[in-house]
Protein backbone atom coordinates (compact mmCIF):
# COMPACT_ATOMS: atom_id res chain seq x y z
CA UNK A 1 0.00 0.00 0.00
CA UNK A 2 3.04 2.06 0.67
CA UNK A 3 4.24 1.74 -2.75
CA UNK A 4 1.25 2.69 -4.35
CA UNK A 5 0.28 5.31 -2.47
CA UNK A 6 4.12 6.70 -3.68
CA UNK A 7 3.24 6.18 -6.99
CA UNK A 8 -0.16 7.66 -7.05
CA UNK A 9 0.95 10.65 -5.15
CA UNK A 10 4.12 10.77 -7.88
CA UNK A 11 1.05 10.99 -10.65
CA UNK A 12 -0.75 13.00 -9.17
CA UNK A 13 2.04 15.80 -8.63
CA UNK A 14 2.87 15.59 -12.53
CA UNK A 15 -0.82 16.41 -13.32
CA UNK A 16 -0.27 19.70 -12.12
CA UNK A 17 2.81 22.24 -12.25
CA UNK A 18 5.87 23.36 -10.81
CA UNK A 19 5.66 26.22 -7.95
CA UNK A 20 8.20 28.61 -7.46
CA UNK A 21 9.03 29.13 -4.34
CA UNK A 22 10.36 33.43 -3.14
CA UNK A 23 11.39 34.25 0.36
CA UNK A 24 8.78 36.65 2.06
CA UNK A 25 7.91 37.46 5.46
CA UNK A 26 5.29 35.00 5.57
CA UNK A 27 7.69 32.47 5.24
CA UNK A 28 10.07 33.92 7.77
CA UNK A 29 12.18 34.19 4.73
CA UNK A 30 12.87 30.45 4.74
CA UNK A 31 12.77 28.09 1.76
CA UNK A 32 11.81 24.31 2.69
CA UNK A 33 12.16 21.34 -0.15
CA UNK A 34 12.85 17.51 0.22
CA UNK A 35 14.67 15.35 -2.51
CA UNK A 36 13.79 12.64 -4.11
CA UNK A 37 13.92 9.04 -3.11
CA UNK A 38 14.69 6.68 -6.55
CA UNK A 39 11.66 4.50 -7.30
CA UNK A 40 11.32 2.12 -9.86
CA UNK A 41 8.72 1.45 -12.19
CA UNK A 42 8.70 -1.86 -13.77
CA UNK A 43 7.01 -2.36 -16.61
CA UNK A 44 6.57 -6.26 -17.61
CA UNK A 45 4.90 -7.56 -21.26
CA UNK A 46 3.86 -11.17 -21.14
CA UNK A 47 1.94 -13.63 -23.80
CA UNK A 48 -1.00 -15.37 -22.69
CA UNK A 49 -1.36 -18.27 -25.43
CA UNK A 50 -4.08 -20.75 -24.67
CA UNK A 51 -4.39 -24.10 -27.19
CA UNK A 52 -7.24 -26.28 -27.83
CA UNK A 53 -6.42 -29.61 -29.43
CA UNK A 54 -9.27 -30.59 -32.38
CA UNK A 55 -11.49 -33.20 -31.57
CA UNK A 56 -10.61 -35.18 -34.61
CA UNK A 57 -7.16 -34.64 -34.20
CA UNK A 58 -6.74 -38.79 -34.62
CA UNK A 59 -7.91 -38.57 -37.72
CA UNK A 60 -5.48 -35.30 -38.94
CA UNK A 61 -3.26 -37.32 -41.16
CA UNK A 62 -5.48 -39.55 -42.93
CA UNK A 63 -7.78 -36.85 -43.49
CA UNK A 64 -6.18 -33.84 -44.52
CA UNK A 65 -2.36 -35.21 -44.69
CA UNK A 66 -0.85 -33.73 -41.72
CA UNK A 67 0.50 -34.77 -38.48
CA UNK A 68 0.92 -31.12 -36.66
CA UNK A 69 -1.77 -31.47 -34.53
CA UNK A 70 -2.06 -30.70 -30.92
CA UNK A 71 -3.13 -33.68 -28.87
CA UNK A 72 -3.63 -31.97 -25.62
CA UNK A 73 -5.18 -28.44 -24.36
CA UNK A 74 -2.81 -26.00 -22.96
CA UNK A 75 -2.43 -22.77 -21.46
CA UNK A 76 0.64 -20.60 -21.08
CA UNK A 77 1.75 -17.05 -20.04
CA UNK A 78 5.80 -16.16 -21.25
CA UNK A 79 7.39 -12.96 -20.13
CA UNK A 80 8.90 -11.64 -23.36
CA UNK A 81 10.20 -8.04 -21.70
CA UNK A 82 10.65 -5.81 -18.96
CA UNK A 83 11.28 -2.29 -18.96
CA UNK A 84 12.51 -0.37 -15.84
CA UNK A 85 12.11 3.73 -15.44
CA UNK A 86 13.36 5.46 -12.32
CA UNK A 87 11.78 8.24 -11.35
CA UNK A 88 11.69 10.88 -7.80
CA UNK A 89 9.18 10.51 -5.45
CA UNK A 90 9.12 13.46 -2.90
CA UNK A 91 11.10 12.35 0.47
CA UNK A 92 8.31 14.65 2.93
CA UNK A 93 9.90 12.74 5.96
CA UNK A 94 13.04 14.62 5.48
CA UNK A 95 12.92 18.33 4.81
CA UNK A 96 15.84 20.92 4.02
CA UNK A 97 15.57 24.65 4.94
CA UNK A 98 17.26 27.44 2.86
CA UNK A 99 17.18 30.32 5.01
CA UNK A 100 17.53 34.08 3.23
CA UNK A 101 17.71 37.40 4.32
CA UNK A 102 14.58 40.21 3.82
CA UNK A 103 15.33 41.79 0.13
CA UNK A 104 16.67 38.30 -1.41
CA UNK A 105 15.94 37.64 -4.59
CA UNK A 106 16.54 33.89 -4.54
CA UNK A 107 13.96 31.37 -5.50
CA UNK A 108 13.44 28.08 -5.86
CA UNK A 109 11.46 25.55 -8.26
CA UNK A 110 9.48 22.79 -6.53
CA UNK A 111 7.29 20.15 -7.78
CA UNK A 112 3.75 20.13 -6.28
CA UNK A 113 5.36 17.40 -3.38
CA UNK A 114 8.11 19.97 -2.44
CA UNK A 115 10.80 17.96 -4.06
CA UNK A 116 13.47 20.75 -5.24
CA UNK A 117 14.12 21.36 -8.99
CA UNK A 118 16.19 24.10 -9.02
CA UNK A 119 17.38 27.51 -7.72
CA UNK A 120 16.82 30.96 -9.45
CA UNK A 121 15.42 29.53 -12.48
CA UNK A 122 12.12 27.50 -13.88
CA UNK A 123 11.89 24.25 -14.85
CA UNK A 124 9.36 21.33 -15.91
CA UNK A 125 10.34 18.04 -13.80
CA UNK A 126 10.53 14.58 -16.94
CA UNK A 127 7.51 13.19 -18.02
CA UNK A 128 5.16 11.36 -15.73
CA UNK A 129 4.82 7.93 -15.11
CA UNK A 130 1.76 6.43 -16.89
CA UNK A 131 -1.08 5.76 -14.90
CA UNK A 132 -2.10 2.15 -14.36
CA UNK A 133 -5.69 3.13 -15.81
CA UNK A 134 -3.42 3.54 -19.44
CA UNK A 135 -2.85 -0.31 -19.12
CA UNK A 136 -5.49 -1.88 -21.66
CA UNK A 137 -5.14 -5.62 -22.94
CA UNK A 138 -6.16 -6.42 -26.69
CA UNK A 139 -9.27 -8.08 -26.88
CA UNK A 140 -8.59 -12.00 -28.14
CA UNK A 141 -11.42 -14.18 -29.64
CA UNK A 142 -10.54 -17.43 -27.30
CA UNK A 143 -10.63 -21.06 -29.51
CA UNK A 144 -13.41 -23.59 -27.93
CA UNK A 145 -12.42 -26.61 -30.02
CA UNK A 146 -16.64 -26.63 -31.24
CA UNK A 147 -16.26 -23.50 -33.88
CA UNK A 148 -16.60 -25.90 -36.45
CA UNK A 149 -20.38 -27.29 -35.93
CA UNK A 150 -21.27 -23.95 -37.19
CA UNK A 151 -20.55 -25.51 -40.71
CA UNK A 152 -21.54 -28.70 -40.90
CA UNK A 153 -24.44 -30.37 -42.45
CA UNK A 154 -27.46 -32.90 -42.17
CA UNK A 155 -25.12 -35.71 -42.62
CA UNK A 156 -22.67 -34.85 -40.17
CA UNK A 157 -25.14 -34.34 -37.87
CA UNK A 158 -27.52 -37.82 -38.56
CA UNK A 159 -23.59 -39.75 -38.54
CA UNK A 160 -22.57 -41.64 -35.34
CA UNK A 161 -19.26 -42.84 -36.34
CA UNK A 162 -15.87 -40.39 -35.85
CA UNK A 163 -14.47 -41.84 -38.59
CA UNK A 164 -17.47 -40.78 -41.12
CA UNK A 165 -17.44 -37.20 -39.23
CA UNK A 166 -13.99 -36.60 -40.21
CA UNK A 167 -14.25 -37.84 -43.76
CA UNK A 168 -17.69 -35.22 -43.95
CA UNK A 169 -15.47 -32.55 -42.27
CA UNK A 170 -12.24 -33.24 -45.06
CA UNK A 171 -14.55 -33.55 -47.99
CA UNK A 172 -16.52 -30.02 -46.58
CA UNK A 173 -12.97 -28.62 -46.49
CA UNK A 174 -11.53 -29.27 -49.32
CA UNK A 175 -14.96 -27.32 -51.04
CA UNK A 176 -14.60 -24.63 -49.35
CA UNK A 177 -10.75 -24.55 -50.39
CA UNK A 178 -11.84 -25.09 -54.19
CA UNK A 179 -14.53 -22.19 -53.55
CA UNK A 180 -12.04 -19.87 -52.74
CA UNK A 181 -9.59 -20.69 -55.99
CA UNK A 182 -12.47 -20.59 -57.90
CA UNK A 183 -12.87 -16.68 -56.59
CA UNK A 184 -8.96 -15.50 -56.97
CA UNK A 185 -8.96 -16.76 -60.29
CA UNK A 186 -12.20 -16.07 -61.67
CA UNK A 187 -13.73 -19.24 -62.31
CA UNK A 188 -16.40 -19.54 -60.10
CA UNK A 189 -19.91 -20.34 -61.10
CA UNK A 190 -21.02 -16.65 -58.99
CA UNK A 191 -18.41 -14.22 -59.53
CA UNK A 192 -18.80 -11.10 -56.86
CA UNK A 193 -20.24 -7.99 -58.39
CA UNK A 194 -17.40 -5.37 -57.19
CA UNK A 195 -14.68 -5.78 -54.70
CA UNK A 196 -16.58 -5.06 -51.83
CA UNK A 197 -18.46 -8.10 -52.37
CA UNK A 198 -15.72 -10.11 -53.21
CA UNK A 199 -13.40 -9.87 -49.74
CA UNK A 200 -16.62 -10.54 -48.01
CA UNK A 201 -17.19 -13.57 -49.73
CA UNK A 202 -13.19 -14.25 -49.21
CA UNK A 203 -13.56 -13.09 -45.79
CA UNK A 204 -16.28 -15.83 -44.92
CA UNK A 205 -14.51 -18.65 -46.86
CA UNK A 206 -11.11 -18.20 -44.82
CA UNK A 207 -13.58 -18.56 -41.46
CA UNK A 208 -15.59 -21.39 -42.56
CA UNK A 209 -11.55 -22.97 -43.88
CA UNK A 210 -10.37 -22.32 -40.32
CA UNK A 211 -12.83 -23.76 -38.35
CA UNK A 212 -12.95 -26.78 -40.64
CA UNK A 213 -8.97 -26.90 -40.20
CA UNK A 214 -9.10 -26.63 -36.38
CA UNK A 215 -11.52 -29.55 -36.13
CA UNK A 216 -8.06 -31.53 -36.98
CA UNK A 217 -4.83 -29.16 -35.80
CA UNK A 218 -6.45 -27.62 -33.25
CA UNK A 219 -6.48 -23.62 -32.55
CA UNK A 220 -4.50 -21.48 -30.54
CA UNK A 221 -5.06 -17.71 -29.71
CA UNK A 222 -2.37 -15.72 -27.88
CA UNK A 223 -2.96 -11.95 -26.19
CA UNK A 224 -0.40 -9.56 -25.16
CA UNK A 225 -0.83 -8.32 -21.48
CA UNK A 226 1.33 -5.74 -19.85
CA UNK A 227 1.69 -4.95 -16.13
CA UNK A 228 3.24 -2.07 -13.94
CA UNK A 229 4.84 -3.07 -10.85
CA UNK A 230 6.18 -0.06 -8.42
CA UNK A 231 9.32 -0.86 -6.18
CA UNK A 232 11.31 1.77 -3.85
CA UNK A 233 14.77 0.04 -2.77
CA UNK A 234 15.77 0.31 0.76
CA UNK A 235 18.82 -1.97 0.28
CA UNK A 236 20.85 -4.76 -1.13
CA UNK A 237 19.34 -7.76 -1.09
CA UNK A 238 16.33 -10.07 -3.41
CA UNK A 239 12.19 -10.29 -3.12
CA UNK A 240 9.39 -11.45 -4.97
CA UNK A 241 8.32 -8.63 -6.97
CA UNK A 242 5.00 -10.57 -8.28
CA UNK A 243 4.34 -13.75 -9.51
CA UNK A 244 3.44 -15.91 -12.76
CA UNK A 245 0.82 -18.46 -13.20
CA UNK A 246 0.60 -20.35 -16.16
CA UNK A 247 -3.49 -20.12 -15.41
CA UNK A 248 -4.03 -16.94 -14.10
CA UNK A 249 -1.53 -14.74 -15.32
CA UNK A 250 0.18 -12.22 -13.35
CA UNK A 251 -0.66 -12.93 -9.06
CA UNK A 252 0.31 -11.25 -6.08
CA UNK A 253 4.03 -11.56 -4.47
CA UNK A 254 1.89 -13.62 -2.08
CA UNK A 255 -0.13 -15.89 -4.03
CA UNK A 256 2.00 -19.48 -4.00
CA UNK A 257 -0.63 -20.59 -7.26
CA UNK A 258 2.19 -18.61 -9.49
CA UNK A 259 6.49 -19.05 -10.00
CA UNK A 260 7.97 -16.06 -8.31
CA UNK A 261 9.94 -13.48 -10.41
CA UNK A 262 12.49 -12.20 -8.36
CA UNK A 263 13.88 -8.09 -8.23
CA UNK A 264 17.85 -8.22 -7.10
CA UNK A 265 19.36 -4.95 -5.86
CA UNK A 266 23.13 -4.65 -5.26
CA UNK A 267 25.00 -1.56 -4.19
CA UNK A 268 27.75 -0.84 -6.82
CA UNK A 269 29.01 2.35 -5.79
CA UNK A 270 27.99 4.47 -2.48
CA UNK A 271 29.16 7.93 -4.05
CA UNK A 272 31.87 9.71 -2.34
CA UNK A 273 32.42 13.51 -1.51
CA UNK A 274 33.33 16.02 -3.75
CA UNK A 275 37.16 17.42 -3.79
CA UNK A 276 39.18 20.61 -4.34
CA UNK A 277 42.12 21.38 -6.68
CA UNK A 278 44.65 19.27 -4.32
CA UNK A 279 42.13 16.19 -4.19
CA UNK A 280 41.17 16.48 -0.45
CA UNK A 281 37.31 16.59 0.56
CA UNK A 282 34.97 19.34 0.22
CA UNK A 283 33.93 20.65 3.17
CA UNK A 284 30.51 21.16 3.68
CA UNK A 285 29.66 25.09 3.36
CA UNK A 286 27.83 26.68 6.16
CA UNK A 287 24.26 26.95 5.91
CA UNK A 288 24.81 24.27 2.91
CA UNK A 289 21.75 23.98 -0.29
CA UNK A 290 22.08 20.40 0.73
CA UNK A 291 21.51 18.10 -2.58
CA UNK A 292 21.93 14.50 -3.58
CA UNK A 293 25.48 12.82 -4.80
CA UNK A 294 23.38 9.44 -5.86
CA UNK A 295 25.43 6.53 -5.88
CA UNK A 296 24.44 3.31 -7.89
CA UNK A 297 22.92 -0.71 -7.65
CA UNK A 298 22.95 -3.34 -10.12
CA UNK A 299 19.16 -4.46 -10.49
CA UNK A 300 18.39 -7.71 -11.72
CA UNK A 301 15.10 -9.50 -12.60
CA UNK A 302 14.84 -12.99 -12.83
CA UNK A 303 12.25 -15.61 -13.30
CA UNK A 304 12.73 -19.57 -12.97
CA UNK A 305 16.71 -19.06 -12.87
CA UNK A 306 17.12 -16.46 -15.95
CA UNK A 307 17.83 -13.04 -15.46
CA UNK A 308 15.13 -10.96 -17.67
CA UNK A 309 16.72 -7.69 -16.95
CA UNK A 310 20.38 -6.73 -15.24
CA UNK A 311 21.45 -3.15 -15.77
CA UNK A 312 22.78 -0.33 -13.06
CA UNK A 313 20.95 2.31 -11.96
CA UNK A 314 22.09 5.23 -10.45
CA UNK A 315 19.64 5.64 -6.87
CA UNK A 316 19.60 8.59 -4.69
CA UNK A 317 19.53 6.42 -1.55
CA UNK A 318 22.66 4.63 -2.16
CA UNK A 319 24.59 7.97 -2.21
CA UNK A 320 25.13 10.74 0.15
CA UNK A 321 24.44 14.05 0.56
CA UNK A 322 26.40 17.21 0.13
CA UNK A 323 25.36 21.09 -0.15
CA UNK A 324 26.39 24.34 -2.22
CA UNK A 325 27.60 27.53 -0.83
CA UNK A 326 23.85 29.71 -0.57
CA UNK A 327 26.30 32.62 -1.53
CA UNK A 328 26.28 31.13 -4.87
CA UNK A 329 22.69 32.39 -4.95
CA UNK A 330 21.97 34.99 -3.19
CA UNK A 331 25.10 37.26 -4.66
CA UNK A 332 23.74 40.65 -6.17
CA UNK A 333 25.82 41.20 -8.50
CA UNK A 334 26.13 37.79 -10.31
CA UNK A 335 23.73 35.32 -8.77
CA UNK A 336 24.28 31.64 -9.62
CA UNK A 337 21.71 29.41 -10.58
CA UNK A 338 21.23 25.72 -10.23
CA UNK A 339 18.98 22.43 -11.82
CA UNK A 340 18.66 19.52 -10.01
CA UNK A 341 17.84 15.68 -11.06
CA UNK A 342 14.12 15.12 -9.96
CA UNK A 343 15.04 11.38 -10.24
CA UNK A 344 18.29 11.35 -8.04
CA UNK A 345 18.31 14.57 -6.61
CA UNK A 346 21.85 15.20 -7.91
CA UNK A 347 23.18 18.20 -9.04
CA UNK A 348 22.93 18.72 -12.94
CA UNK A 349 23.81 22.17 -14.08
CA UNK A 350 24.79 24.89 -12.28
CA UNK A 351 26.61 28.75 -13.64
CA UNK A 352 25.71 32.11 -13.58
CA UNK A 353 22.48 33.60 -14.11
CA UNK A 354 23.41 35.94 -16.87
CA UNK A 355 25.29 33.38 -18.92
CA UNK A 356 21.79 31.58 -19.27
């Protein structure tokens, strides 16, 4: 609930716009912001491919001279890829004050969660995470094995023996495969009167074909679902992000009915502090703009012992933090100005304001 709640109130903040932020009385001249904590957003694609063996499947080779058939039902899901976005989510729990003196002229840019953006200049924070109400799967016409009693005749019906069916059934096929030669190459006995008419009649001789086909090979229909999984690292180490069921689909971390895929996260580097010209550690300025050095994890996603995804990713919350002189901004004679990553909270550009 956690999560989500973090990634609704992310949504939500991109739906409306930046503030900037001046020092007034009112605000006993004080400027207050959080950074960013590095979420993820995983986005996983599976297909959902369910089979239905014919029901004269036996008879497939003696009948219509092949033996592809499928001999049992099945149904599968297959994750075929994974796509992971970090983004910023607002850090309320930890807030930073920038305190100025009456007359400043220093400002800040803030997204609507208070997460800081930049100093003494406006800026739009990256695009927004999708909603999960954007997630839509394609409508799929699911095989029943029976399509093809919608074509067959009197004598089909009136026969008992399976053998007899499936001779009716080839011979029934093997028309409507004539019909439809007799149409591309203008032979048949009723030639269509314009085009129109003539991938309609096409149209309903590839159905009736299929259905008669599927009697012996069987059918199989296969949709494309995609799901959005939200995940804030706190720290090395693997969970279960969700699971896989070959019946169901995509099931809660929780639910044992699926094969758990797993989300890895390993610190690669914790960031270090900045240094002067001889190499030795920055000190941190008094009354420091405090911002984010992120450091960086290796995250890995894997599902029944193969990794689906492995690629570092630089995280706010396995760096540190450091801050920038307030001098830099509040100088009247050449003010600075700074932008900041609203995914990592690290410092991205910073120089004077009139060299903008």
């Amino acid at each position: 609930m956690l999560l989500l709640a973090c990634l609704l109130s992310f949504a939500a903040s991109h739906a409306q716009s930046t503030k900037v932020l001046t020092a007034e009385k009112s605000n006993d001249y004080g400027l207050v912001y959080s950074l960013p904590i590095t979420a993820l957003d995983v986005e996983v694609t599976a297909t959902h491919q369910v089979g239905k063996k014919g029901p004269y499947y036996l008879y497939a080779k003696k009948s219509i001279g092949t033996d592809k058939a499928i001999a049992e039902d099945f149904e599968k899901w297959v994750i075929t890829n994974i796509k992971v976005r970090p983004y910023g989510v607002a850090d309320s729990g930890t807030q930073y004050l920038m305190q100025l003196r009456p007359g400043a002229l220093t400002s800040i840019t803030v997204d609507p969660n208070g997460m800081l953006l930049a100093i003494n200049k406006e800026v739009e924070p990256k695009s927004a995470i999708p909603s999960r109400d954007e997630e839509k799967a394609e409508k799929v016409k699911w095989p029943t094995g029976n399509e093809y009693l919608d074509f067959v005749d009197e004598d089909f019906v009136a026969s008992k023996s399976s053998a007899k069916q499936a001779q009716l059934l080839a011979e029934s096929l093997m028309e409507v495969r004539e019909s439809k030669l007799a149409l591309t190459r203008g032979t048949a006995d009723a030639m269509p009167a314009d085009g129109k008419q003539m991938e309609l009649m096409l149209s309903s001789l590839g159905e009736q074909e299929a259905a008669l086909n599927a009697a012996f090979t069987g059918s199989v229909a296969t949709e494309t679902v995609t799901r959005r999984f939200t995940f804030i690292p706190e720290g090395d180490g693997e969970q279960i992000l969700f699971r896989m069921s070959d019946f169901a689909g995509f099931v809660d971390a929780d639910d044992l009915s699926g094969d758990p895929v797993y989300i890895k996260i390993e610190t690669l580097n914790e960031a270090s502090l900045p240094v002067d010209a001889k190499g030795e550690p920055k000190k941190l300025p008094k009354n420091a703009v405090i911002y984010n050095i992120p450091g960086s994890a290796q995250v890995t996603i894997s599902y029944l012992g193969k990794k689906l995804y492995d690629k570092e990713i630089q995280m706010s919350q396995f760096g540190m933090t450091f801050g920038l002189d307030p001098l830099l901004f509040t100088d009247k004679k050449e003010p600075s100005f700074a932008v900041f990553d609203p995914v990592t909270g690290a410092l991205l550009e910073i120089g004077s304001i009139s060299s903008k």
